[in-house]
PDB file of N, CA and C in Angstrom:
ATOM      1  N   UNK A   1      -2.502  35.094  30.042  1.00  0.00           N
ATOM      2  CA  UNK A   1      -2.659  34.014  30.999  1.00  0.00           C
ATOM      3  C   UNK A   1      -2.520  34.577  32.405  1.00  0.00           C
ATOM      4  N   UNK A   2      -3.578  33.913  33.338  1.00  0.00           N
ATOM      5  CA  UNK A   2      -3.482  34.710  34.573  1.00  0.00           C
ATOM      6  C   UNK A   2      -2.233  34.172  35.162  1.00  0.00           C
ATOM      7  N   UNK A   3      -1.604  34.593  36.294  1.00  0.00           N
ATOM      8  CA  UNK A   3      -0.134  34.341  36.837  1.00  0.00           C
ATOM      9  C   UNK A   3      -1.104  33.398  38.068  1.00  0.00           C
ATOM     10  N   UNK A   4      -0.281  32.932  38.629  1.00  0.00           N
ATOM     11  CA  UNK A   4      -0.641  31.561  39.654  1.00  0.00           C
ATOM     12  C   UNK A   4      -0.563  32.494  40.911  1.00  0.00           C
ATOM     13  N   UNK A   5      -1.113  32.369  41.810  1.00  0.00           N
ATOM     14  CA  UNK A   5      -0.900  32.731  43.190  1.00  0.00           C
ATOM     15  C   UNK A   5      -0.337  31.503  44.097  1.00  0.00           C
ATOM     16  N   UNK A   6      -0.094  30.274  43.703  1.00  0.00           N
ATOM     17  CA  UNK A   6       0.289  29.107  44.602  1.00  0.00           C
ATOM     18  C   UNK A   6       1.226  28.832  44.608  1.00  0.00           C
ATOM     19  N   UNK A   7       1.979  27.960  45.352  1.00  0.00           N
ATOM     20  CA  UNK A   7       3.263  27.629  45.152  1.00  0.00           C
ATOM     21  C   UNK A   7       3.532  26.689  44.292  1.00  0.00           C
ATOM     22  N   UNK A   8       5.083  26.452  43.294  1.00  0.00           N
ATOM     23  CA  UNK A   8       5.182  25.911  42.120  1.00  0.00           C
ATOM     24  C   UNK A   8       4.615  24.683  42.587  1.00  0.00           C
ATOM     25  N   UNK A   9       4.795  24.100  43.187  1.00  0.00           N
ATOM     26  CA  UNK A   9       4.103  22.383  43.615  1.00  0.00           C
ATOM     27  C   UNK A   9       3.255  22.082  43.285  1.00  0.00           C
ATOM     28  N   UNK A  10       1.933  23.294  43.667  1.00  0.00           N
ATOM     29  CA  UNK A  10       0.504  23.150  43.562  1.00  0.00           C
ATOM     30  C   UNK A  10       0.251  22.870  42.699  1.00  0.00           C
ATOM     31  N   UNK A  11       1.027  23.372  41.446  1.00  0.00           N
ATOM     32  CA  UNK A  11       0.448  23.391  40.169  1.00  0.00           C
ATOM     33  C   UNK A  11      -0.364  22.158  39.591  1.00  0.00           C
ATOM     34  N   UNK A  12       0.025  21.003  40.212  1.00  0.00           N
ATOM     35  CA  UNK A  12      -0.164  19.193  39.291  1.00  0.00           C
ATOM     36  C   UNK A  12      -1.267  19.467  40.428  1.00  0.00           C
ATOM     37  N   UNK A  13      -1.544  19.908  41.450  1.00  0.00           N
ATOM     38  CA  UNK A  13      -2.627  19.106  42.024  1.00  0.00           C
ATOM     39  C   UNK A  13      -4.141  19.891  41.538  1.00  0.00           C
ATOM     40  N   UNK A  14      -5.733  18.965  41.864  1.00  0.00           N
ATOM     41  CA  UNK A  14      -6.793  19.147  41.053  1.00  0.00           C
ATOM     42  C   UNK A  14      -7.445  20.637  41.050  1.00  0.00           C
ATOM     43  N   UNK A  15      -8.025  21.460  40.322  1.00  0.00           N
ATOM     44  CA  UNK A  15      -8.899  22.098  40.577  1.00  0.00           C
ATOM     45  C   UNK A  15     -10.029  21.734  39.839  1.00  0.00           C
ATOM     46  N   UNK A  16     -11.353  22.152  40.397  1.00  0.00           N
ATOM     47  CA  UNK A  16     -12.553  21.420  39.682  1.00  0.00           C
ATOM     48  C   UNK A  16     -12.668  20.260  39.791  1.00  0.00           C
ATOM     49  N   UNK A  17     -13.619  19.881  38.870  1.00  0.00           N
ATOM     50  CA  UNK A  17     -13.879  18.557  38.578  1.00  0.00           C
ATOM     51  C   UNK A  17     -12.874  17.126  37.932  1.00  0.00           C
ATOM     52  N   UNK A  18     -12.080  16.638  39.408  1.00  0.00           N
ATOM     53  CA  UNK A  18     -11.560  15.511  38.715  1.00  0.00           C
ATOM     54  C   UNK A  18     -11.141  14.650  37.696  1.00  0.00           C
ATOM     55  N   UNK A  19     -10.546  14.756  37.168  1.00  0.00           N
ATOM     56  CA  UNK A  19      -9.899  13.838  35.820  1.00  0.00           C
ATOM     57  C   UNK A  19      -9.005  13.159  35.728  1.00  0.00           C
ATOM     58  N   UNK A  20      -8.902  11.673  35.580  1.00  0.00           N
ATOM     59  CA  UNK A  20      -8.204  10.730  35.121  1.00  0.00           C
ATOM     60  C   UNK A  20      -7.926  10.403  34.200  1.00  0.00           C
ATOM     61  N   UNK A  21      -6.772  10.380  33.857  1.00  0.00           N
ATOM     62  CA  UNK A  21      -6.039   9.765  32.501  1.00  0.00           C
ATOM     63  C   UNK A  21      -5.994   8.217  32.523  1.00  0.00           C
ATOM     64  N   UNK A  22      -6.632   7.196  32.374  1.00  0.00           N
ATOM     65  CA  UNK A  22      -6.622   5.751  32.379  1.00  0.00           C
ATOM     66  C   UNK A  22      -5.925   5.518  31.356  1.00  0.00           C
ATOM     67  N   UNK A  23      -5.383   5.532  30.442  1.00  0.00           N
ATOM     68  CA  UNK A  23      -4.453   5.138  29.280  1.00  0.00           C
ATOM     69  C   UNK A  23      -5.205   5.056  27.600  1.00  0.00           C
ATOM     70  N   UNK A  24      -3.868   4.791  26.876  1.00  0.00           N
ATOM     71  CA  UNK A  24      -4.391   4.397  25.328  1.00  0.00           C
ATOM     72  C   UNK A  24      -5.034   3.052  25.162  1.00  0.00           C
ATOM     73  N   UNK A  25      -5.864   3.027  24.515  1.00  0.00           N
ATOM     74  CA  UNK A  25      -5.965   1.642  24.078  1.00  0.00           C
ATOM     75  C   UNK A  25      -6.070   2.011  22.495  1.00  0.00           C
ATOM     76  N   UNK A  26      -4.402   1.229  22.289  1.00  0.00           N
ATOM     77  CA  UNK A  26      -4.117   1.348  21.054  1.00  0.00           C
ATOM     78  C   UNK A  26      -4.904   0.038  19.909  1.00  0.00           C
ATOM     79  N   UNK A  27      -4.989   0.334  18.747  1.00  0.00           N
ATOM     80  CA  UNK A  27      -5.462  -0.183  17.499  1.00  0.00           C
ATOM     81  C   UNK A  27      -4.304  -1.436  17.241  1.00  0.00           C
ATOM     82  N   UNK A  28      -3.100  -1.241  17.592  1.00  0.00           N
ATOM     83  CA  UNK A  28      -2.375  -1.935  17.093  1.00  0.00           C
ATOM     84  C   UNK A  28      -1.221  -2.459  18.071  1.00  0.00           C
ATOM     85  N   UNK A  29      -1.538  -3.679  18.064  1.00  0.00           N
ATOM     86  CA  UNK A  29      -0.618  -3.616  19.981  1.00  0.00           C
ATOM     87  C   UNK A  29       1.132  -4.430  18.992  1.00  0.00           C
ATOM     88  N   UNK A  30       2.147  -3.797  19.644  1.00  0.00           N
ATOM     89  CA  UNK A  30       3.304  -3.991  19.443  1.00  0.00           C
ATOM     90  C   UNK A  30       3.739  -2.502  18.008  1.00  0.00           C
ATOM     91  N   UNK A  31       3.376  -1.713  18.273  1.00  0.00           N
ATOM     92  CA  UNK A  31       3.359  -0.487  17.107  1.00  0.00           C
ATOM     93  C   UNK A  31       5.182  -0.204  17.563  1.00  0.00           C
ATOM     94  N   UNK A  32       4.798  -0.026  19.327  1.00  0.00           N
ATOM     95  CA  UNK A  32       6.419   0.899  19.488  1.00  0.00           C
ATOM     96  C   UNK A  32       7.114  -0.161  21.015  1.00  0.00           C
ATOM     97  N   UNK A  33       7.873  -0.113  20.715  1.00  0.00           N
ATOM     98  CA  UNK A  33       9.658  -0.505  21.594  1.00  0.00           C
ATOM     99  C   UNK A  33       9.727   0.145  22.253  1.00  0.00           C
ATOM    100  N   UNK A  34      10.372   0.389  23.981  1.00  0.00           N
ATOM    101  CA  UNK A  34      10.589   1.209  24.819  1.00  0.00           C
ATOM    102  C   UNK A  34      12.018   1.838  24.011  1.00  0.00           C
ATOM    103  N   UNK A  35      12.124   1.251  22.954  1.00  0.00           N
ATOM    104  CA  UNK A  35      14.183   2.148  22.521  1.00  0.00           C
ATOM    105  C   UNK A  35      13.013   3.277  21.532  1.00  0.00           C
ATOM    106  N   UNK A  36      12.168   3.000  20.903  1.00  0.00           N
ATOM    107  CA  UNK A  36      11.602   4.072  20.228  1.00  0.00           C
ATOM    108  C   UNK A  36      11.105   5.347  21.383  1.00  0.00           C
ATOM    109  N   UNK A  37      10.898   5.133  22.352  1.00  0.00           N
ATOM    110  CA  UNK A  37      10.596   6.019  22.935  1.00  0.00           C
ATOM    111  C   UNK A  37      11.659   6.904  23.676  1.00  0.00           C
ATOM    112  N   UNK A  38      13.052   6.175  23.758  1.00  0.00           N
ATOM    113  CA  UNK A  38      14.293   6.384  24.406  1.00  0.00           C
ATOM    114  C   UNK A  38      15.078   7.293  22.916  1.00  0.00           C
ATOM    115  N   UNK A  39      14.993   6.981  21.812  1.00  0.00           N
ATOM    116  CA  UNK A  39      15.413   7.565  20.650  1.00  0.00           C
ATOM    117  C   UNK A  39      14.535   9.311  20.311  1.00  0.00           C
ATOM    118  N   UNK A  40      13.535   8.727  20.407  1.00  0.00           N
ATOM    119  CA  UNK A  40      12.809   9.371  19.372  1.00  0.00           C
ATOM    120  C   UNK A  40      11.482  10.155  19.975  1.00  0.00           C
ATOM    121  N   UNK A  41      11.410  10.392  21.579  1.00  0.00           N
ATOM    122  CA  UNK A  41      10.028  10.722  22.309  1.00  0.00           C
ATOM    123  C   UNK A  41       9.168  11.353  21.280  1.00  0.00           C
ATOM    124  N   UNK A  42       9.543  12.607  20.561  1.00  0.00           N
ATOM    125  CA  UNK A  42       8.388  13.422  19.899  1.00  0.00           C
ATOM    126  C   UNK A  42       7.463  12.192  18.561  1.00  0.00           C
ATOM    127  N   UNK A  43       8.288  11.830  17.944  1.00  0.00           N
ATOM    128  CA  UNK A  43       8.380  11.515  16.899  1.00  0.00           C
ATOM    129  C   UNK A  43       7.093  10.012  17.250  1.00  0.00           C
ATOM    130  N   UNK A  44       7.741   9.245  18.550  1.00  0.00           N
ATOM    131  CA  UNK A  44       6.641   8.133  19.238  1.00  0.00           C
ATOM    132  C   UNK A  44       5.367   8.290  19.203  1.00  0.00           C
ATOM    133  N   UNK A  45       5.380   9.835  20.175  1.00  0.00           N
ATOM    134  CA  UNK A  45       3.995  10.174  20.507  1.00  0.00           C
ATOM    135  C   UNK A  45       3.193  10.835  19.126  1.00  0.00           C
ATOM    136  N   UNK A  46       3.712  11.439  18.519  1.00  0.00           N
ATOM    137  CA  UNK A  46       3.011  11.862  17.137  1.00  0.00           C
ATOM    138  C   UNK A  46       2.487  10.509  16.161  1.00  0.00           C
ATOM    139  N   UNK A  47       3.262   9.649  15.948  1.00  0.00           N
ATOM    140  CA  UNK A  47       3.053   8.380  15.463  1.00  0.00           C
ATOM    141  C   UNK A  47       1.944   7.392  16.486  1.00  0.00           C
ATOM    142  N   UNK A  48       1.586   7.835  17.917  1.00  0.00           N
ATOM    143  CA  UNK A  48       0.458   7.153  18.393  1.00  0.00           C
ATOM    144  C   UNK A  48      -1.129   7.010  17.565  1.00  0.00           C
ATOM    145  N   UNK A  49      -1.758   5.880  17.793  1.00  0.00           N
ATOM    146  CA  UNK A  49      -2.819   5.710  17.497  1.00  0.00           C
ATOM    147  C   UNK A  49      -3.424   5.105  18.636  1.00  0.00           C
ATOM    148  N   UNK A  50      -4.934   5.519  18.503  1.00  0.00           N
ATOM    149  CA  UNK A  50      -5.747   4.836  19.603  1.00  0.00           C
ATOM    150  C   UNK A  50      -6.858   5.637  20.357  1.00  0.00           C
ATOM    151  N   UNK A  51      -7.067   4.766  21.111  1.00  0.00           N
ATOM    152  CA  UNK A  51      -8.484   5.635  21.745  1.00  0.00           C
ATOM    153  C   UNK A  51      -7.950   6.057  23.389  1.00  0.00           C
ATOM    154  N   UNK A  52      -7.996   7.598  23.493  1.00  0.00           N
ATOM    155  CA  UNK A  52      -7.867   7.830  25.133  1.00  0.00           C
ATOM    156  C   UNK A  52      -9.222   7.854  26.124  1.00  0.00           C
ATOM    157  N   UNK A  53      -9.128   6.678  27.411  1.00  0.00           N
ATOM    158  CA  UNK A  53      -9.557   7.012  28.531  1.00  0.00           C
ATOM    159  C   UNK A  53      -9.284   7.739  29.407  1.00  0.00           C
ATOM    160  N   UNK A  54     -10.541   8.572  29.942  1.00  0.00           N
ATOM    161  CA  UNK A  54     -10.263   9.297  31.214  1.00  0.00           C
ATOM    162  C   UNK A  54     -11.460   9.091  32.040  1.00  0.00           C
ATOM    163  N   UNK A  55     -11.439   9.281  32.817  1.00  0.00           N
ATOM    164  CA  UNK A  55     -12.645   8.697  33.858  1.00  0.00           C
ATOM    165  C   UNK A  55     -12.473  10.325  34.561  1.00  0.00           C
ATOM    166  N   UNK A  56     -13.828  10.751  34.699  1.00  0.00           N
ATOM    167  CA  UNK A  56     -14.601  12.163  35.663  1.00  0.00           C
ATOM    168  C   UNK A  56     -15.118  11.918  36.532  1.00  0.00           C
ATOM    169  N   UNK A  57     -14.974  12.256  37.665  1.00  0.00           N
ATOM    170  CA  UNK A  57     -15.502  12.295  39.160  1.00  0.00           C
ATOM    171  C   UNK A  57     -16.573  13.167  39.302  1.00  0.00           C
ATOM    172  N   UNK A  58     -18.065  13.496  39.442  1.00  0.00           N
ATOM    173  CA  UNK A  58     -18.797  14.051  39.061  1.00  0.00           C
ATOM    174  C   UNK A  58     -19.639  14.139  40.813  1.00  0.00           C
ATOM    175  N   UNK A  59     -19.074  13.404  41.658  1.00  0.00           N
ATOM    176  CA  UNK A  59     -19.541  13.249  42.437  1.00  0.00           C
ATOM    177  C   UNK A  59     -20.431  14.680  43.299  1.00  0.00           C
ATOM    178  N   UNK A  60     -19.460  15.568  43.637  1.00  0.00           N
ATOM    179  CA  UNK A  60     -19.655  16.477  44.151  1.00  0.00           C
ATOM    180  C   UNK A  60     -19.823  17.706  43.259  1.00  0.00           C
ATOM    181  N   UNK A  61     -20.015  17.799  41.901  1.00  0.00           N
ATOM    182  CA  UNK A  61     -20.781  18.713  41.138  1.00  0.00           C
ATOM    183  C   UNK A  61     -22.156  18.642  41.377  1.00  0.00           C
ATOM    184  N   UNK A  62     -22.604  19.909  40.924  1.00  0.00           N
ATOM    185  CA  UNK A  62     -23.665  20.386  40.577  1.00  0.00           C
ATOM    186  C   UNK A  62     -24.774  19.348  39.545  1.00  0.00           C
ATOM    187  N   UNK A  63     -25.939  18.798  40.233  1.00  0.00           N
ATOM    188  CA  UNK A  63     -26.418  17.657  39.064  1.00  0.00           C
ATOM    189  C   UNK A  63     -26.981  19.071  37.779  1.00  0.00           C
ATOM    190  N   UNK A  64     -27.398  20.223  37.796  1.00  0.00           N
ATOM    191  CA  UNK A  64     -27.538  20.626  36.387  1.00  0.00           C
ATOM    192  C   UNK A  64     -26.229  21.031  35.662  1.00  0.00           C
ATOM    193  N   UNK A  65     -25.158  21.234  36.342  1.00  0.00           N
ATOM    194  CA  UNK A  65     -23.685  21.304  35.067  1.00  0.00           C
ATOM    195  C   UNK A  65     -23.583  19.389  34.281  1.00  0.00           C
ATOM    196  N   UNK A  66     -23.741  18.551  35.937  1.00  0.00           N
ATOM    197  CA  UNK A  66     -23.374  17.190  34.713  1.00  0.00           C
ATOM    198  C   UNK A  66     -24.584  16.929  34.187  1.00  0.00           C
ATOM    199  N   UNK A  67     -25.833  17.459  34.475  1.00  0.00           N
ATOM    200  CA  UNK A  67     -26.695  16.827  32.809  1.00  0.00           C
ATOM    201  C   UNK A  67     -25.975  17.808  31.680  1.00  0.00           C
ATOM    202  N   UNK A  68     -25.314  19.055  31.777  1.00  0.00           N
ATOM    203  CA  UNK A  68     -25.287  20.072  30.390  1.00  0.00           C
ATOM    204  C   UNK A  68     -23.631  19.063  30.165  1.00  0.00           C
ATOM    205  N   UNK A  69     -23.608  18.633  30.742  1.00  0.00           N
ATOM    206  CA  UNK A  69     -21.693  17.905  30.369  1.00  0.00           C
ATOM    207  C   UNK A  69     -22.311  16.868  29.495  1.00  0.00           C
ATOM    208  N   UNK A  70     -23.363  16.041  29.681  1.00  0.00           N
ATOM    209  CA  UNK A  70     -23.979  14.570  29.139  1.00  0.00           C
ATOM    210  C   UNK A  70     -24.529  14.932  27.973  1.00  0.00           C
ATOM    211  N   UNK A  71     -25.428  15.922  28.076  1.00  0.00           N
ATOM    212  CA  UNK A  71     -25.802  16.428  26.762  1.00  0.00           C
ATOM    213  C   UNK A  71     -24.843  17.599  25.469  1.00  0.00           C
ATOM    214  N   UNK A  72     -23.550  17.962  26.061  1.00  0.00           N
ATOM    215  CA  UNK A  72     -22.434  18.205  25.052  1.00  0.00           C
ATOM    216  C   UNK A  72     -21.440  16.479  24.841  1.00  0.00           C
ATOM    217  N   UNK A  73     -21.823  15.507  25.721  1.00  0.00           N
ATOM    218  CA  UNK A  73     -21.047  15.027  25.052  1.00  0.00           C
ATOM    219  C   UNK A  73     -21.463  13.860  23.859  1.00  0.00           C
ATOM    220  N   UNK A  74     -20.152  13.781  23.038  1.00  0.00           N
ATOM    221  CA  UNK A  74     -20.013  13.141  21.652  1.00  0.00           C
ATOM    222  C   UNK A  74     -21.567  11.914  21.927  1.00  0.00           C
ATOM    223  N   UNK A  75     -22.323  12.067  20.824  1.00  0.00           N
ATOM    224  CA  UNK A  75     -23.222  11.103  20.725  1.00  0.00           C
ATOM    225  C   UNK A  75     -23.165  10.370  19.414  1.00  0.00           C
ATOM    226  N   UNK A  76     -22.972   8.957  18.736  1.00  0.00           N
ATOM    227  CA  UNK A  76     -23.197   8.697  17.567  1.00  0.00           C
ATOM    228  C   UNK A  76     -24.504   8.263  16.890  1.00  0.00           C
ATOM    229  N   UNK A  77     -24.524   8.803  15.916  1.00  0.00           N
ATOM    230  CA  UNK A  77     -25.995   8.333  14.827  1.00  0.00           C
ATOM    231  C   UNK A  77     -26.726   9.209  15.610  1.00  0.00           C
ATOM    232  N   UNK A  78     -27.165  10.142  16.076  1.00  0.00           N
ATOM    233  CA  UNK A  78     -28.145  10.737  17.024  1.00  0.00           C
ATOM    234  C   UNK A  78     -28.460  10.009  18.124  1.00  0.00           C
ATOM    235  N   UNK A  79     -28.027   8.883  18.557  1.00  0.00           N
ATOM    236  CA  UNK A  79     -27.988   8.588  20.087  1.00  0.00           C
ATOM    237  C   UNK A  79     -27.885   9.433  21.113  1.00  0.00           C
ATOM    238  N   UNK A  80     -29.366   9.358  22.115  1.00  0.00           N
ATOM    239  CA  UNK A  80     -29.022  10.119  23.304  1.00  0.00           C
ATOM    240  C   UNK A  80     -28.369   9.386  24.047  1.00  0.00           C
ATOM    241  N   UNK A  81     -27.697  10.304  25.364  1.00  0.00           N
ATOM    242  CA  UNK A  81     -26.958   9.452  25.938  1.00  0.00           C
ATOM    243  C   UNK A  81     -27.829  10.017  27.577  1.00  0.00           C
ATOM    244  N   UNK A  82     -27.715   9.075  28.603  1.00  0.00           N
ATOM    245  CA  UNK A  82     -28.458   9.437  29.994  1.00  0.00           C
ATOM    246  C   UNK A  82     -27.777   8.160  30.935  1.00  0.00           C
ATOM    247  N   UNK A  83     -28.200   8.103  31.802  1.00  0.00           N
ATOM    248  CA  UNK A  83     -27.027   8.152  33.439  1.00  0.00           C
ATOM    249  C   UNK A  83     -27.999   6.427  33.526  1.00  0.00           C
ATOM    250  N   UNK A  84     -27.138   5.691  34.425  1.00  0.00           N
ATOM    251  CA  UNK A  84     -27.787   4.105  34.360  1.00  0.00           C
ATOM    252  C   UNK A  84     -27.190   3.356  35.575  1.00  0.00           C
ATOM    253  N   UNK A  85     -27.679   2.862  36.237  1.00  0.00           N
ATOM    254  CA  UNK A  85     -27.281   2.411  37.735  1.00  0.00           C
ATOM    255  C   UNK A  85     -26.181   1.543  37.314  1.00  0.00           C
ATOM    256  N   UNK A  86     -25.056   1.844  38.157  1.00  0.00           N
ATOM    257  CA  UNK A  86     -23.686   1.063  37.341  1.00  0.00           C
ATOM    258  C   UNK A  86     -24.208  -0.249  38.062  1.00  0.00           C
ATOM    259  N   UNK A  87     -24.365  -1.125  38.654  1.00  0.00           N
ATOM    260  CA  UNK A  87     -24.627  -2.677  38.874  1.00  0.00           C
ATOM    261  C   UNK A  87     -25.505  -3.126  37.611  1.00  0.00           C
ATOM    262  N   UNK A  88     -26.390  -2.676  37.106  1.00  0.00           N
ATOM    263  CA  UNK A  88     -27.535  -2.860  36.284  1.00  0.00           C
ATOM    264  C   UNK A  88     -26.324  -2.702  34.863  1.00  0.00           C
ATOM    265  N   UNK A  89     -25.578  -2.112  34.607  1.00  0.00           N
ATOM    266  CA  UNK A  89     -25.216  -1.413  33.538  1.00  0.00           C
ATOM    267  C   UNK A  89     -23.887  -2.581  33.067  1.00  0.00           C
ATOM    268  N   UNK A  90     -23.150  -2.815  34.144  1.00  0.00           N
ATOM    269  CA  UNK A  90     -22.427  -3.833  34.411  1.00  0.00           C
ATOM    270  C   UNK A  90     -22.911  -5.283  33.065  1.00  0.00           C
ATOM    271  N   UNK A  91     -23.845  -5.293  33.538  1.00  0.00           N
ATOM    272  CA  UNK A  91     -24.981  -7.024  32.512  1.00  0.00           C
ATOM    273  C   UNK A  91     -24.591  -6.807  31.412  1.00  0.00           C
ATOM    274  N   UNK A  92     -24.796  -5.704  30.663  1.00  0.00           N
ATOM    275  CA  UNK A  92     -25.304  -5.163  29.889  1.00  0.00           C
ATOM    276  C   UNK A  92     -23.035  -5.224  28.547  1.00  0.00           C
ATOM    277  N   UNK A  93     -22.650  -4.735  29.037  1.00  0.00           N
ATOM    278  CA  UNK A  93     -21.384  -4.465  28.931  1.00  0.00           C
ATOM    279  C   UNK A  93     -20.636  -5.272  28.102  1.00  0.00           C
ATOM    280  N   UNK A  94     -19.664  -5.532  27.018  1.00  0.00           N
ATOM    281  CA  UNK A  94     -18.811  -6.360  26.838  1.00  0.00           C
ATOM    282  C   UNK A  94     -17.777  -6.351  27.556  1.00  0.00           C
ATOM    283  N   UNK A  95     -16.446  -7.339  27.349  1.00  0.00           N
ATOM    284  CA  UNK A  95     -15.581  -7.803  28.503  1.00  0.00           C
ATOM    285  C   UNK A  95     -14.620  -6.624  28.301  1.00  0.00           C
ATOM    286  N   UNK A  96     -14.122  -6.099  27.381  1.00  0.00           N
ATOM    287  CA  UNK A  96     -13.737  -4.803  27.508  1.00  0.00           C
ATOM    288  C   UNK A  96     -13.871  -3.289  27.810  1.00  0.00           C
ATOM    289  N   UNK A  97     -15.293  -3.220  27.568  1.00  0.00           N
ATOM    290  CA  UNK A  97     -15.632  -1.854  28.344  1.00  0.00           C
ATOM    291  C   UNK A  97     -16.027  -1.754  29.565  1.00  0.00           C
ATOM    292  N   UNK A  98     -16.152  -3.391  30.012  1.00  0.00           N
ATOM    293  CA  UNK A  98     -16.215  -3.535  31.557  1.00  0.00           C
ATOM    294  C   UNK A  98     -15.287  -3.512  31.913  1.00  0.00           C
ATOM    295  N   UNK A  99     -13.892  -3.913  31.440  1.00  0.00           N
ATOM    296  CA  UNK A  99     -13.174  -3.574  31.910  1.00  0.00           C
ATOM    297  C   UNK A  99     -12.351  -2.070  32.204  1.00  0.00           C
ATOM    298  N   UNK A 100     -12.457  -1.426  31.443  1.00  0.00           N
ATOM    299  CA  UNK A 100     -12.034   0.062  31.371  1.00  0.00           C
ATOM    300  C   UNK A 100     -12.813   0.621  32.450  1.00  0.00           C
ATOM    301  N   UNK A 101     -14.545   0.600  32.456  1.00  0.00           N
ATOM    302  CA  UNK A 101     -15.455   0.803  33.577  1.00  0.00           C
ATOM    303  C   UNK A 101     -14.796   0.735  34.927  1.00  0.00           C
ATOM    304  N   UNK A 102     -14.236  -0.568  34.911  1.00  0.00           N
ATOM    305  CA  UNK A 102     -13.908  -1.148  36.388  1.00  0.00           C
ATOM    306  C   UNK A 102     -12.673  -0.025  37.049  1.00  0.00           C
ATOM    307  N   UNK A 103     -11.417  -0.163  36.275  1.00  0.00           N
ATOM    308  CA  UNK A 103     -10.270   0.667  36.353  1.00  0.00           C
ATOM    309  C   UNK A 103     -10.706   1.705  36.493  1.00  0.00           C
ATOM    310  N   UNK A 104     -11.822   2.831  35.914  1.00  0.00           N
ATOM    311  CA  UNK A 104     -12.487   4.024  36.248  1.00  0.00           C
ATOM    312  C   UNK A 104     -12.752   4.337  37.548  1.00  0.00           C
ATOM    313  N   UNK A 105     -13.595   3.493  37.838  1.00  0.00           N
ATOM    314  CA  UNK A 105     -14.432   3.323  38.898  1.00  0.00           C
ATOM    315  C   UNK A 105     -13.289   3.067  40.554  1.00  0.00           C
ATOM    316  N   UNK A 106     -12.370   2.062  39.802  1.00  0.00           N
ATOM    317  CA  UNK A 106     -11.368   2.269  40.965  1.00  0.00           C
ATOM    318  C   UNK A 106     -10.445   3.479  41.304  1.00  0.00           C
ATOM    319  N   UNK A 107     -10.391   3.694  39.982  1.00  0.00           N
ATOM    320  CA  UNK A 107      -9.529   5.285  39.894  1.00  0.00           C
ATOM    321  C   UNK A 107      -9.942   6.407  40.916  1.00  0.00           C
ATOM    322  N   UNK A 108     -11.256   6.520  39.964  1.00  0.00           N
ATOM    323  CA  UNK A 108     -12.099   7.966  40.795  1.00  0.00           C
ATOM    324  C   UNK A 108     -12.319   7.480  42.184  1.00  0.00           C
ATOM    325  N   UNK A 109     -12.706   6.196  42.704  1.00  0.00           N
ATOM    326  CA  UNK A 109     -13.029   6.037  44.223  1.00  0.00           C
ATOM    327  C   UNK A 109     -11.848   6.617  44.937  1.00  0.00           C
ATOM    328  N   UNK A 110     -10.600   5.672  44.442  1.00  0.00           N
ATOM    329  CA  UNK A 110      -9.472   6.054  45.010  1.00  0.00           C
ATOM    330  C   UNK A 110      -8.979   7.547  45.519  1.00  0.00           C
ATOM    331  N   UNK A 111      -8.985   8.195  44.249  1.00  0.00           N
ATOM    332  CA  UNK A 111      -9.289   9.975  44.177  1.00  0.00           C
ATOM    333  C   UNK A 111      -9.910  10.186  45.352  1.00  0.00           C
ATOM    334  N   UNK A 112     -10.885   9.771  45.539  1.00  0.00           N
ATOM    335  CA  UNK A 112     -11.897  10.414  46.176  1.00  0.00           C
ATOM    336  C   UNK A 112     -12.021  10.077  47.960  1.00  0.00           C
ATOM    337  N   UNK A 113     -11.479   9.181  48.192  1.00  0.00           N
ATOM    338  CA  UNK A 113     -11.307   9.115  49.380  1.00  0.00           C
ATOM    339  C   UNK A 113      -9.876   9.737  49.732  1.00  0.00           C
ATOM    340  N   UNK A 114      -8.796   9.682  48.850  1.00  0.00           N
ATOM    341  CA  UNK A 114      -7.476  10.185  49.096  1.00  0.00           C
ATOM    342  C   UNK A 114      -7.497  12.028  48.770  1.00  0.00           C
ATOM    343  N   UNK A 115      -8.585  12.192  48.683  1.00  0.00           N
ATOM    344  CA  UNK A 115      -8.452  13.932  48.364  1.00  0.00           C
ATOM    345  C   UNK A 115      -8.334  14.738  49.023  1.00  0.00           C
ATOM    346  N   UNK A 116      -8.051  14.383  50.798  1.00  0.00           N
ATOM    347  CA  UNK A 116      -7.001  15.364  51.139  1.00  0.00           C
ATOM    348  C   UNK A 116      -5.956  15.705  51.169  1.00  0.00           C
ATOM    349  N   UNK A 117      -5.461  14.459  50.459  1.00  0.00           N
ATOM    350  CA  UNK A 117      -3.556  14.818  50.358  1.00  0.00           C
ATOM    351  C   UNK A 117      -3.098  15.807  48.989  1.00  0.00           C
ATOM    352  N   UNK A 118      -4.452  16.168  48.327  1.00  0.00           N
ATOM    353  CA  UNK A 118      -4.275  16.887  47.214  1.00  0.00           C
ATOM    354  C   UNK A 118      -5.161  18.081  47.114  1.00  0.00           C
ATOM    355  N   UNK A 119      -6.313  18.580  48.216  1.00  0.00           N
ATOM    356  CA  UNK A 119      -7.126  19.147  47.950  1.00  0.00           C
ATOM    357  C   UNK A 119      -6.271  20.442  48.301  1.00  0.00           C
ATOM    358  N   UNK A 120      -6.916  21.258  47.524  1.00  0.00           N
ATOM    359  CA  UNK A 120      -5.878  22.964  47.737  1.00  0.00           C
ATOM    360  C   UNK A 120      -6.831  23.841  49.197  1.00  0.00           C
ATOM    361  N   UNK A 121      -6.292  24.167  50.256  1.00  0.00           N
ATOM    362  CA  UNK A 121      -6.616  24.756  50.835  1.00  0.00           C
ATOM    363  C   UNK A 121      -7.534  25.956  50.579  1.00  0.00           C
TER     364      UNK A 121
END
């Protein structure tokens, strides 16, 4: 592993391409107790189920790395997958993946105007 040249601080802040952790959306809501997590941390998180969001900021990449990112990512049944004007895409949506969308979308903006308080010199 290469050794860091930055100071320990730096370490949490971004390099590359942006990533957000938006949360679980678990299968089974009421699974765990904040005392299960106060008892037992390893044991909680191993026992999680669910699906993780993260929302990518793609803004300022390269458009041929994010078509090769779109075309490695997960497709089902042989579904292609390709890029769709988010207002238009919005219609289209159920009330839950619009919602996750939305929280994304606020996420990465947020990021993205606040990225000098994190950008590495």
């Amino acid at each position: 592993m290469a050794e860091s040249t930055g100071k320990a601080l730096e370490s949490v802040r971004h390099r590359g391409i942006p990533i957000v952790f938006l949360g679980l959306q678990e299968n089974d809501a009421g699974l765990f107790s904040s005392s299960d997590w106060k008892k037992a941390p390893e044991k909680a998180i191993a026992d999680l189920q669910g699906t993780p969001f993260f929302s990518m900021d793609v803004a300022d990449a390269e458009p041929k790395d994010v078509d090769v990112m779109l075309k490695k990512a997960a497709a089902k049944n042989g579904e292609e997958l390709s890029w769709m004007e988010a207002r238009a895409m919005m219609s289209i949506l159920d009330n839950s993946v619009a919602g996750v969308f939305a929280q994304a979308r606020s996420m990465t903006d947020w990021n993205q105007r606040n990225k000098a308080s994190w950008d590495v010199a």
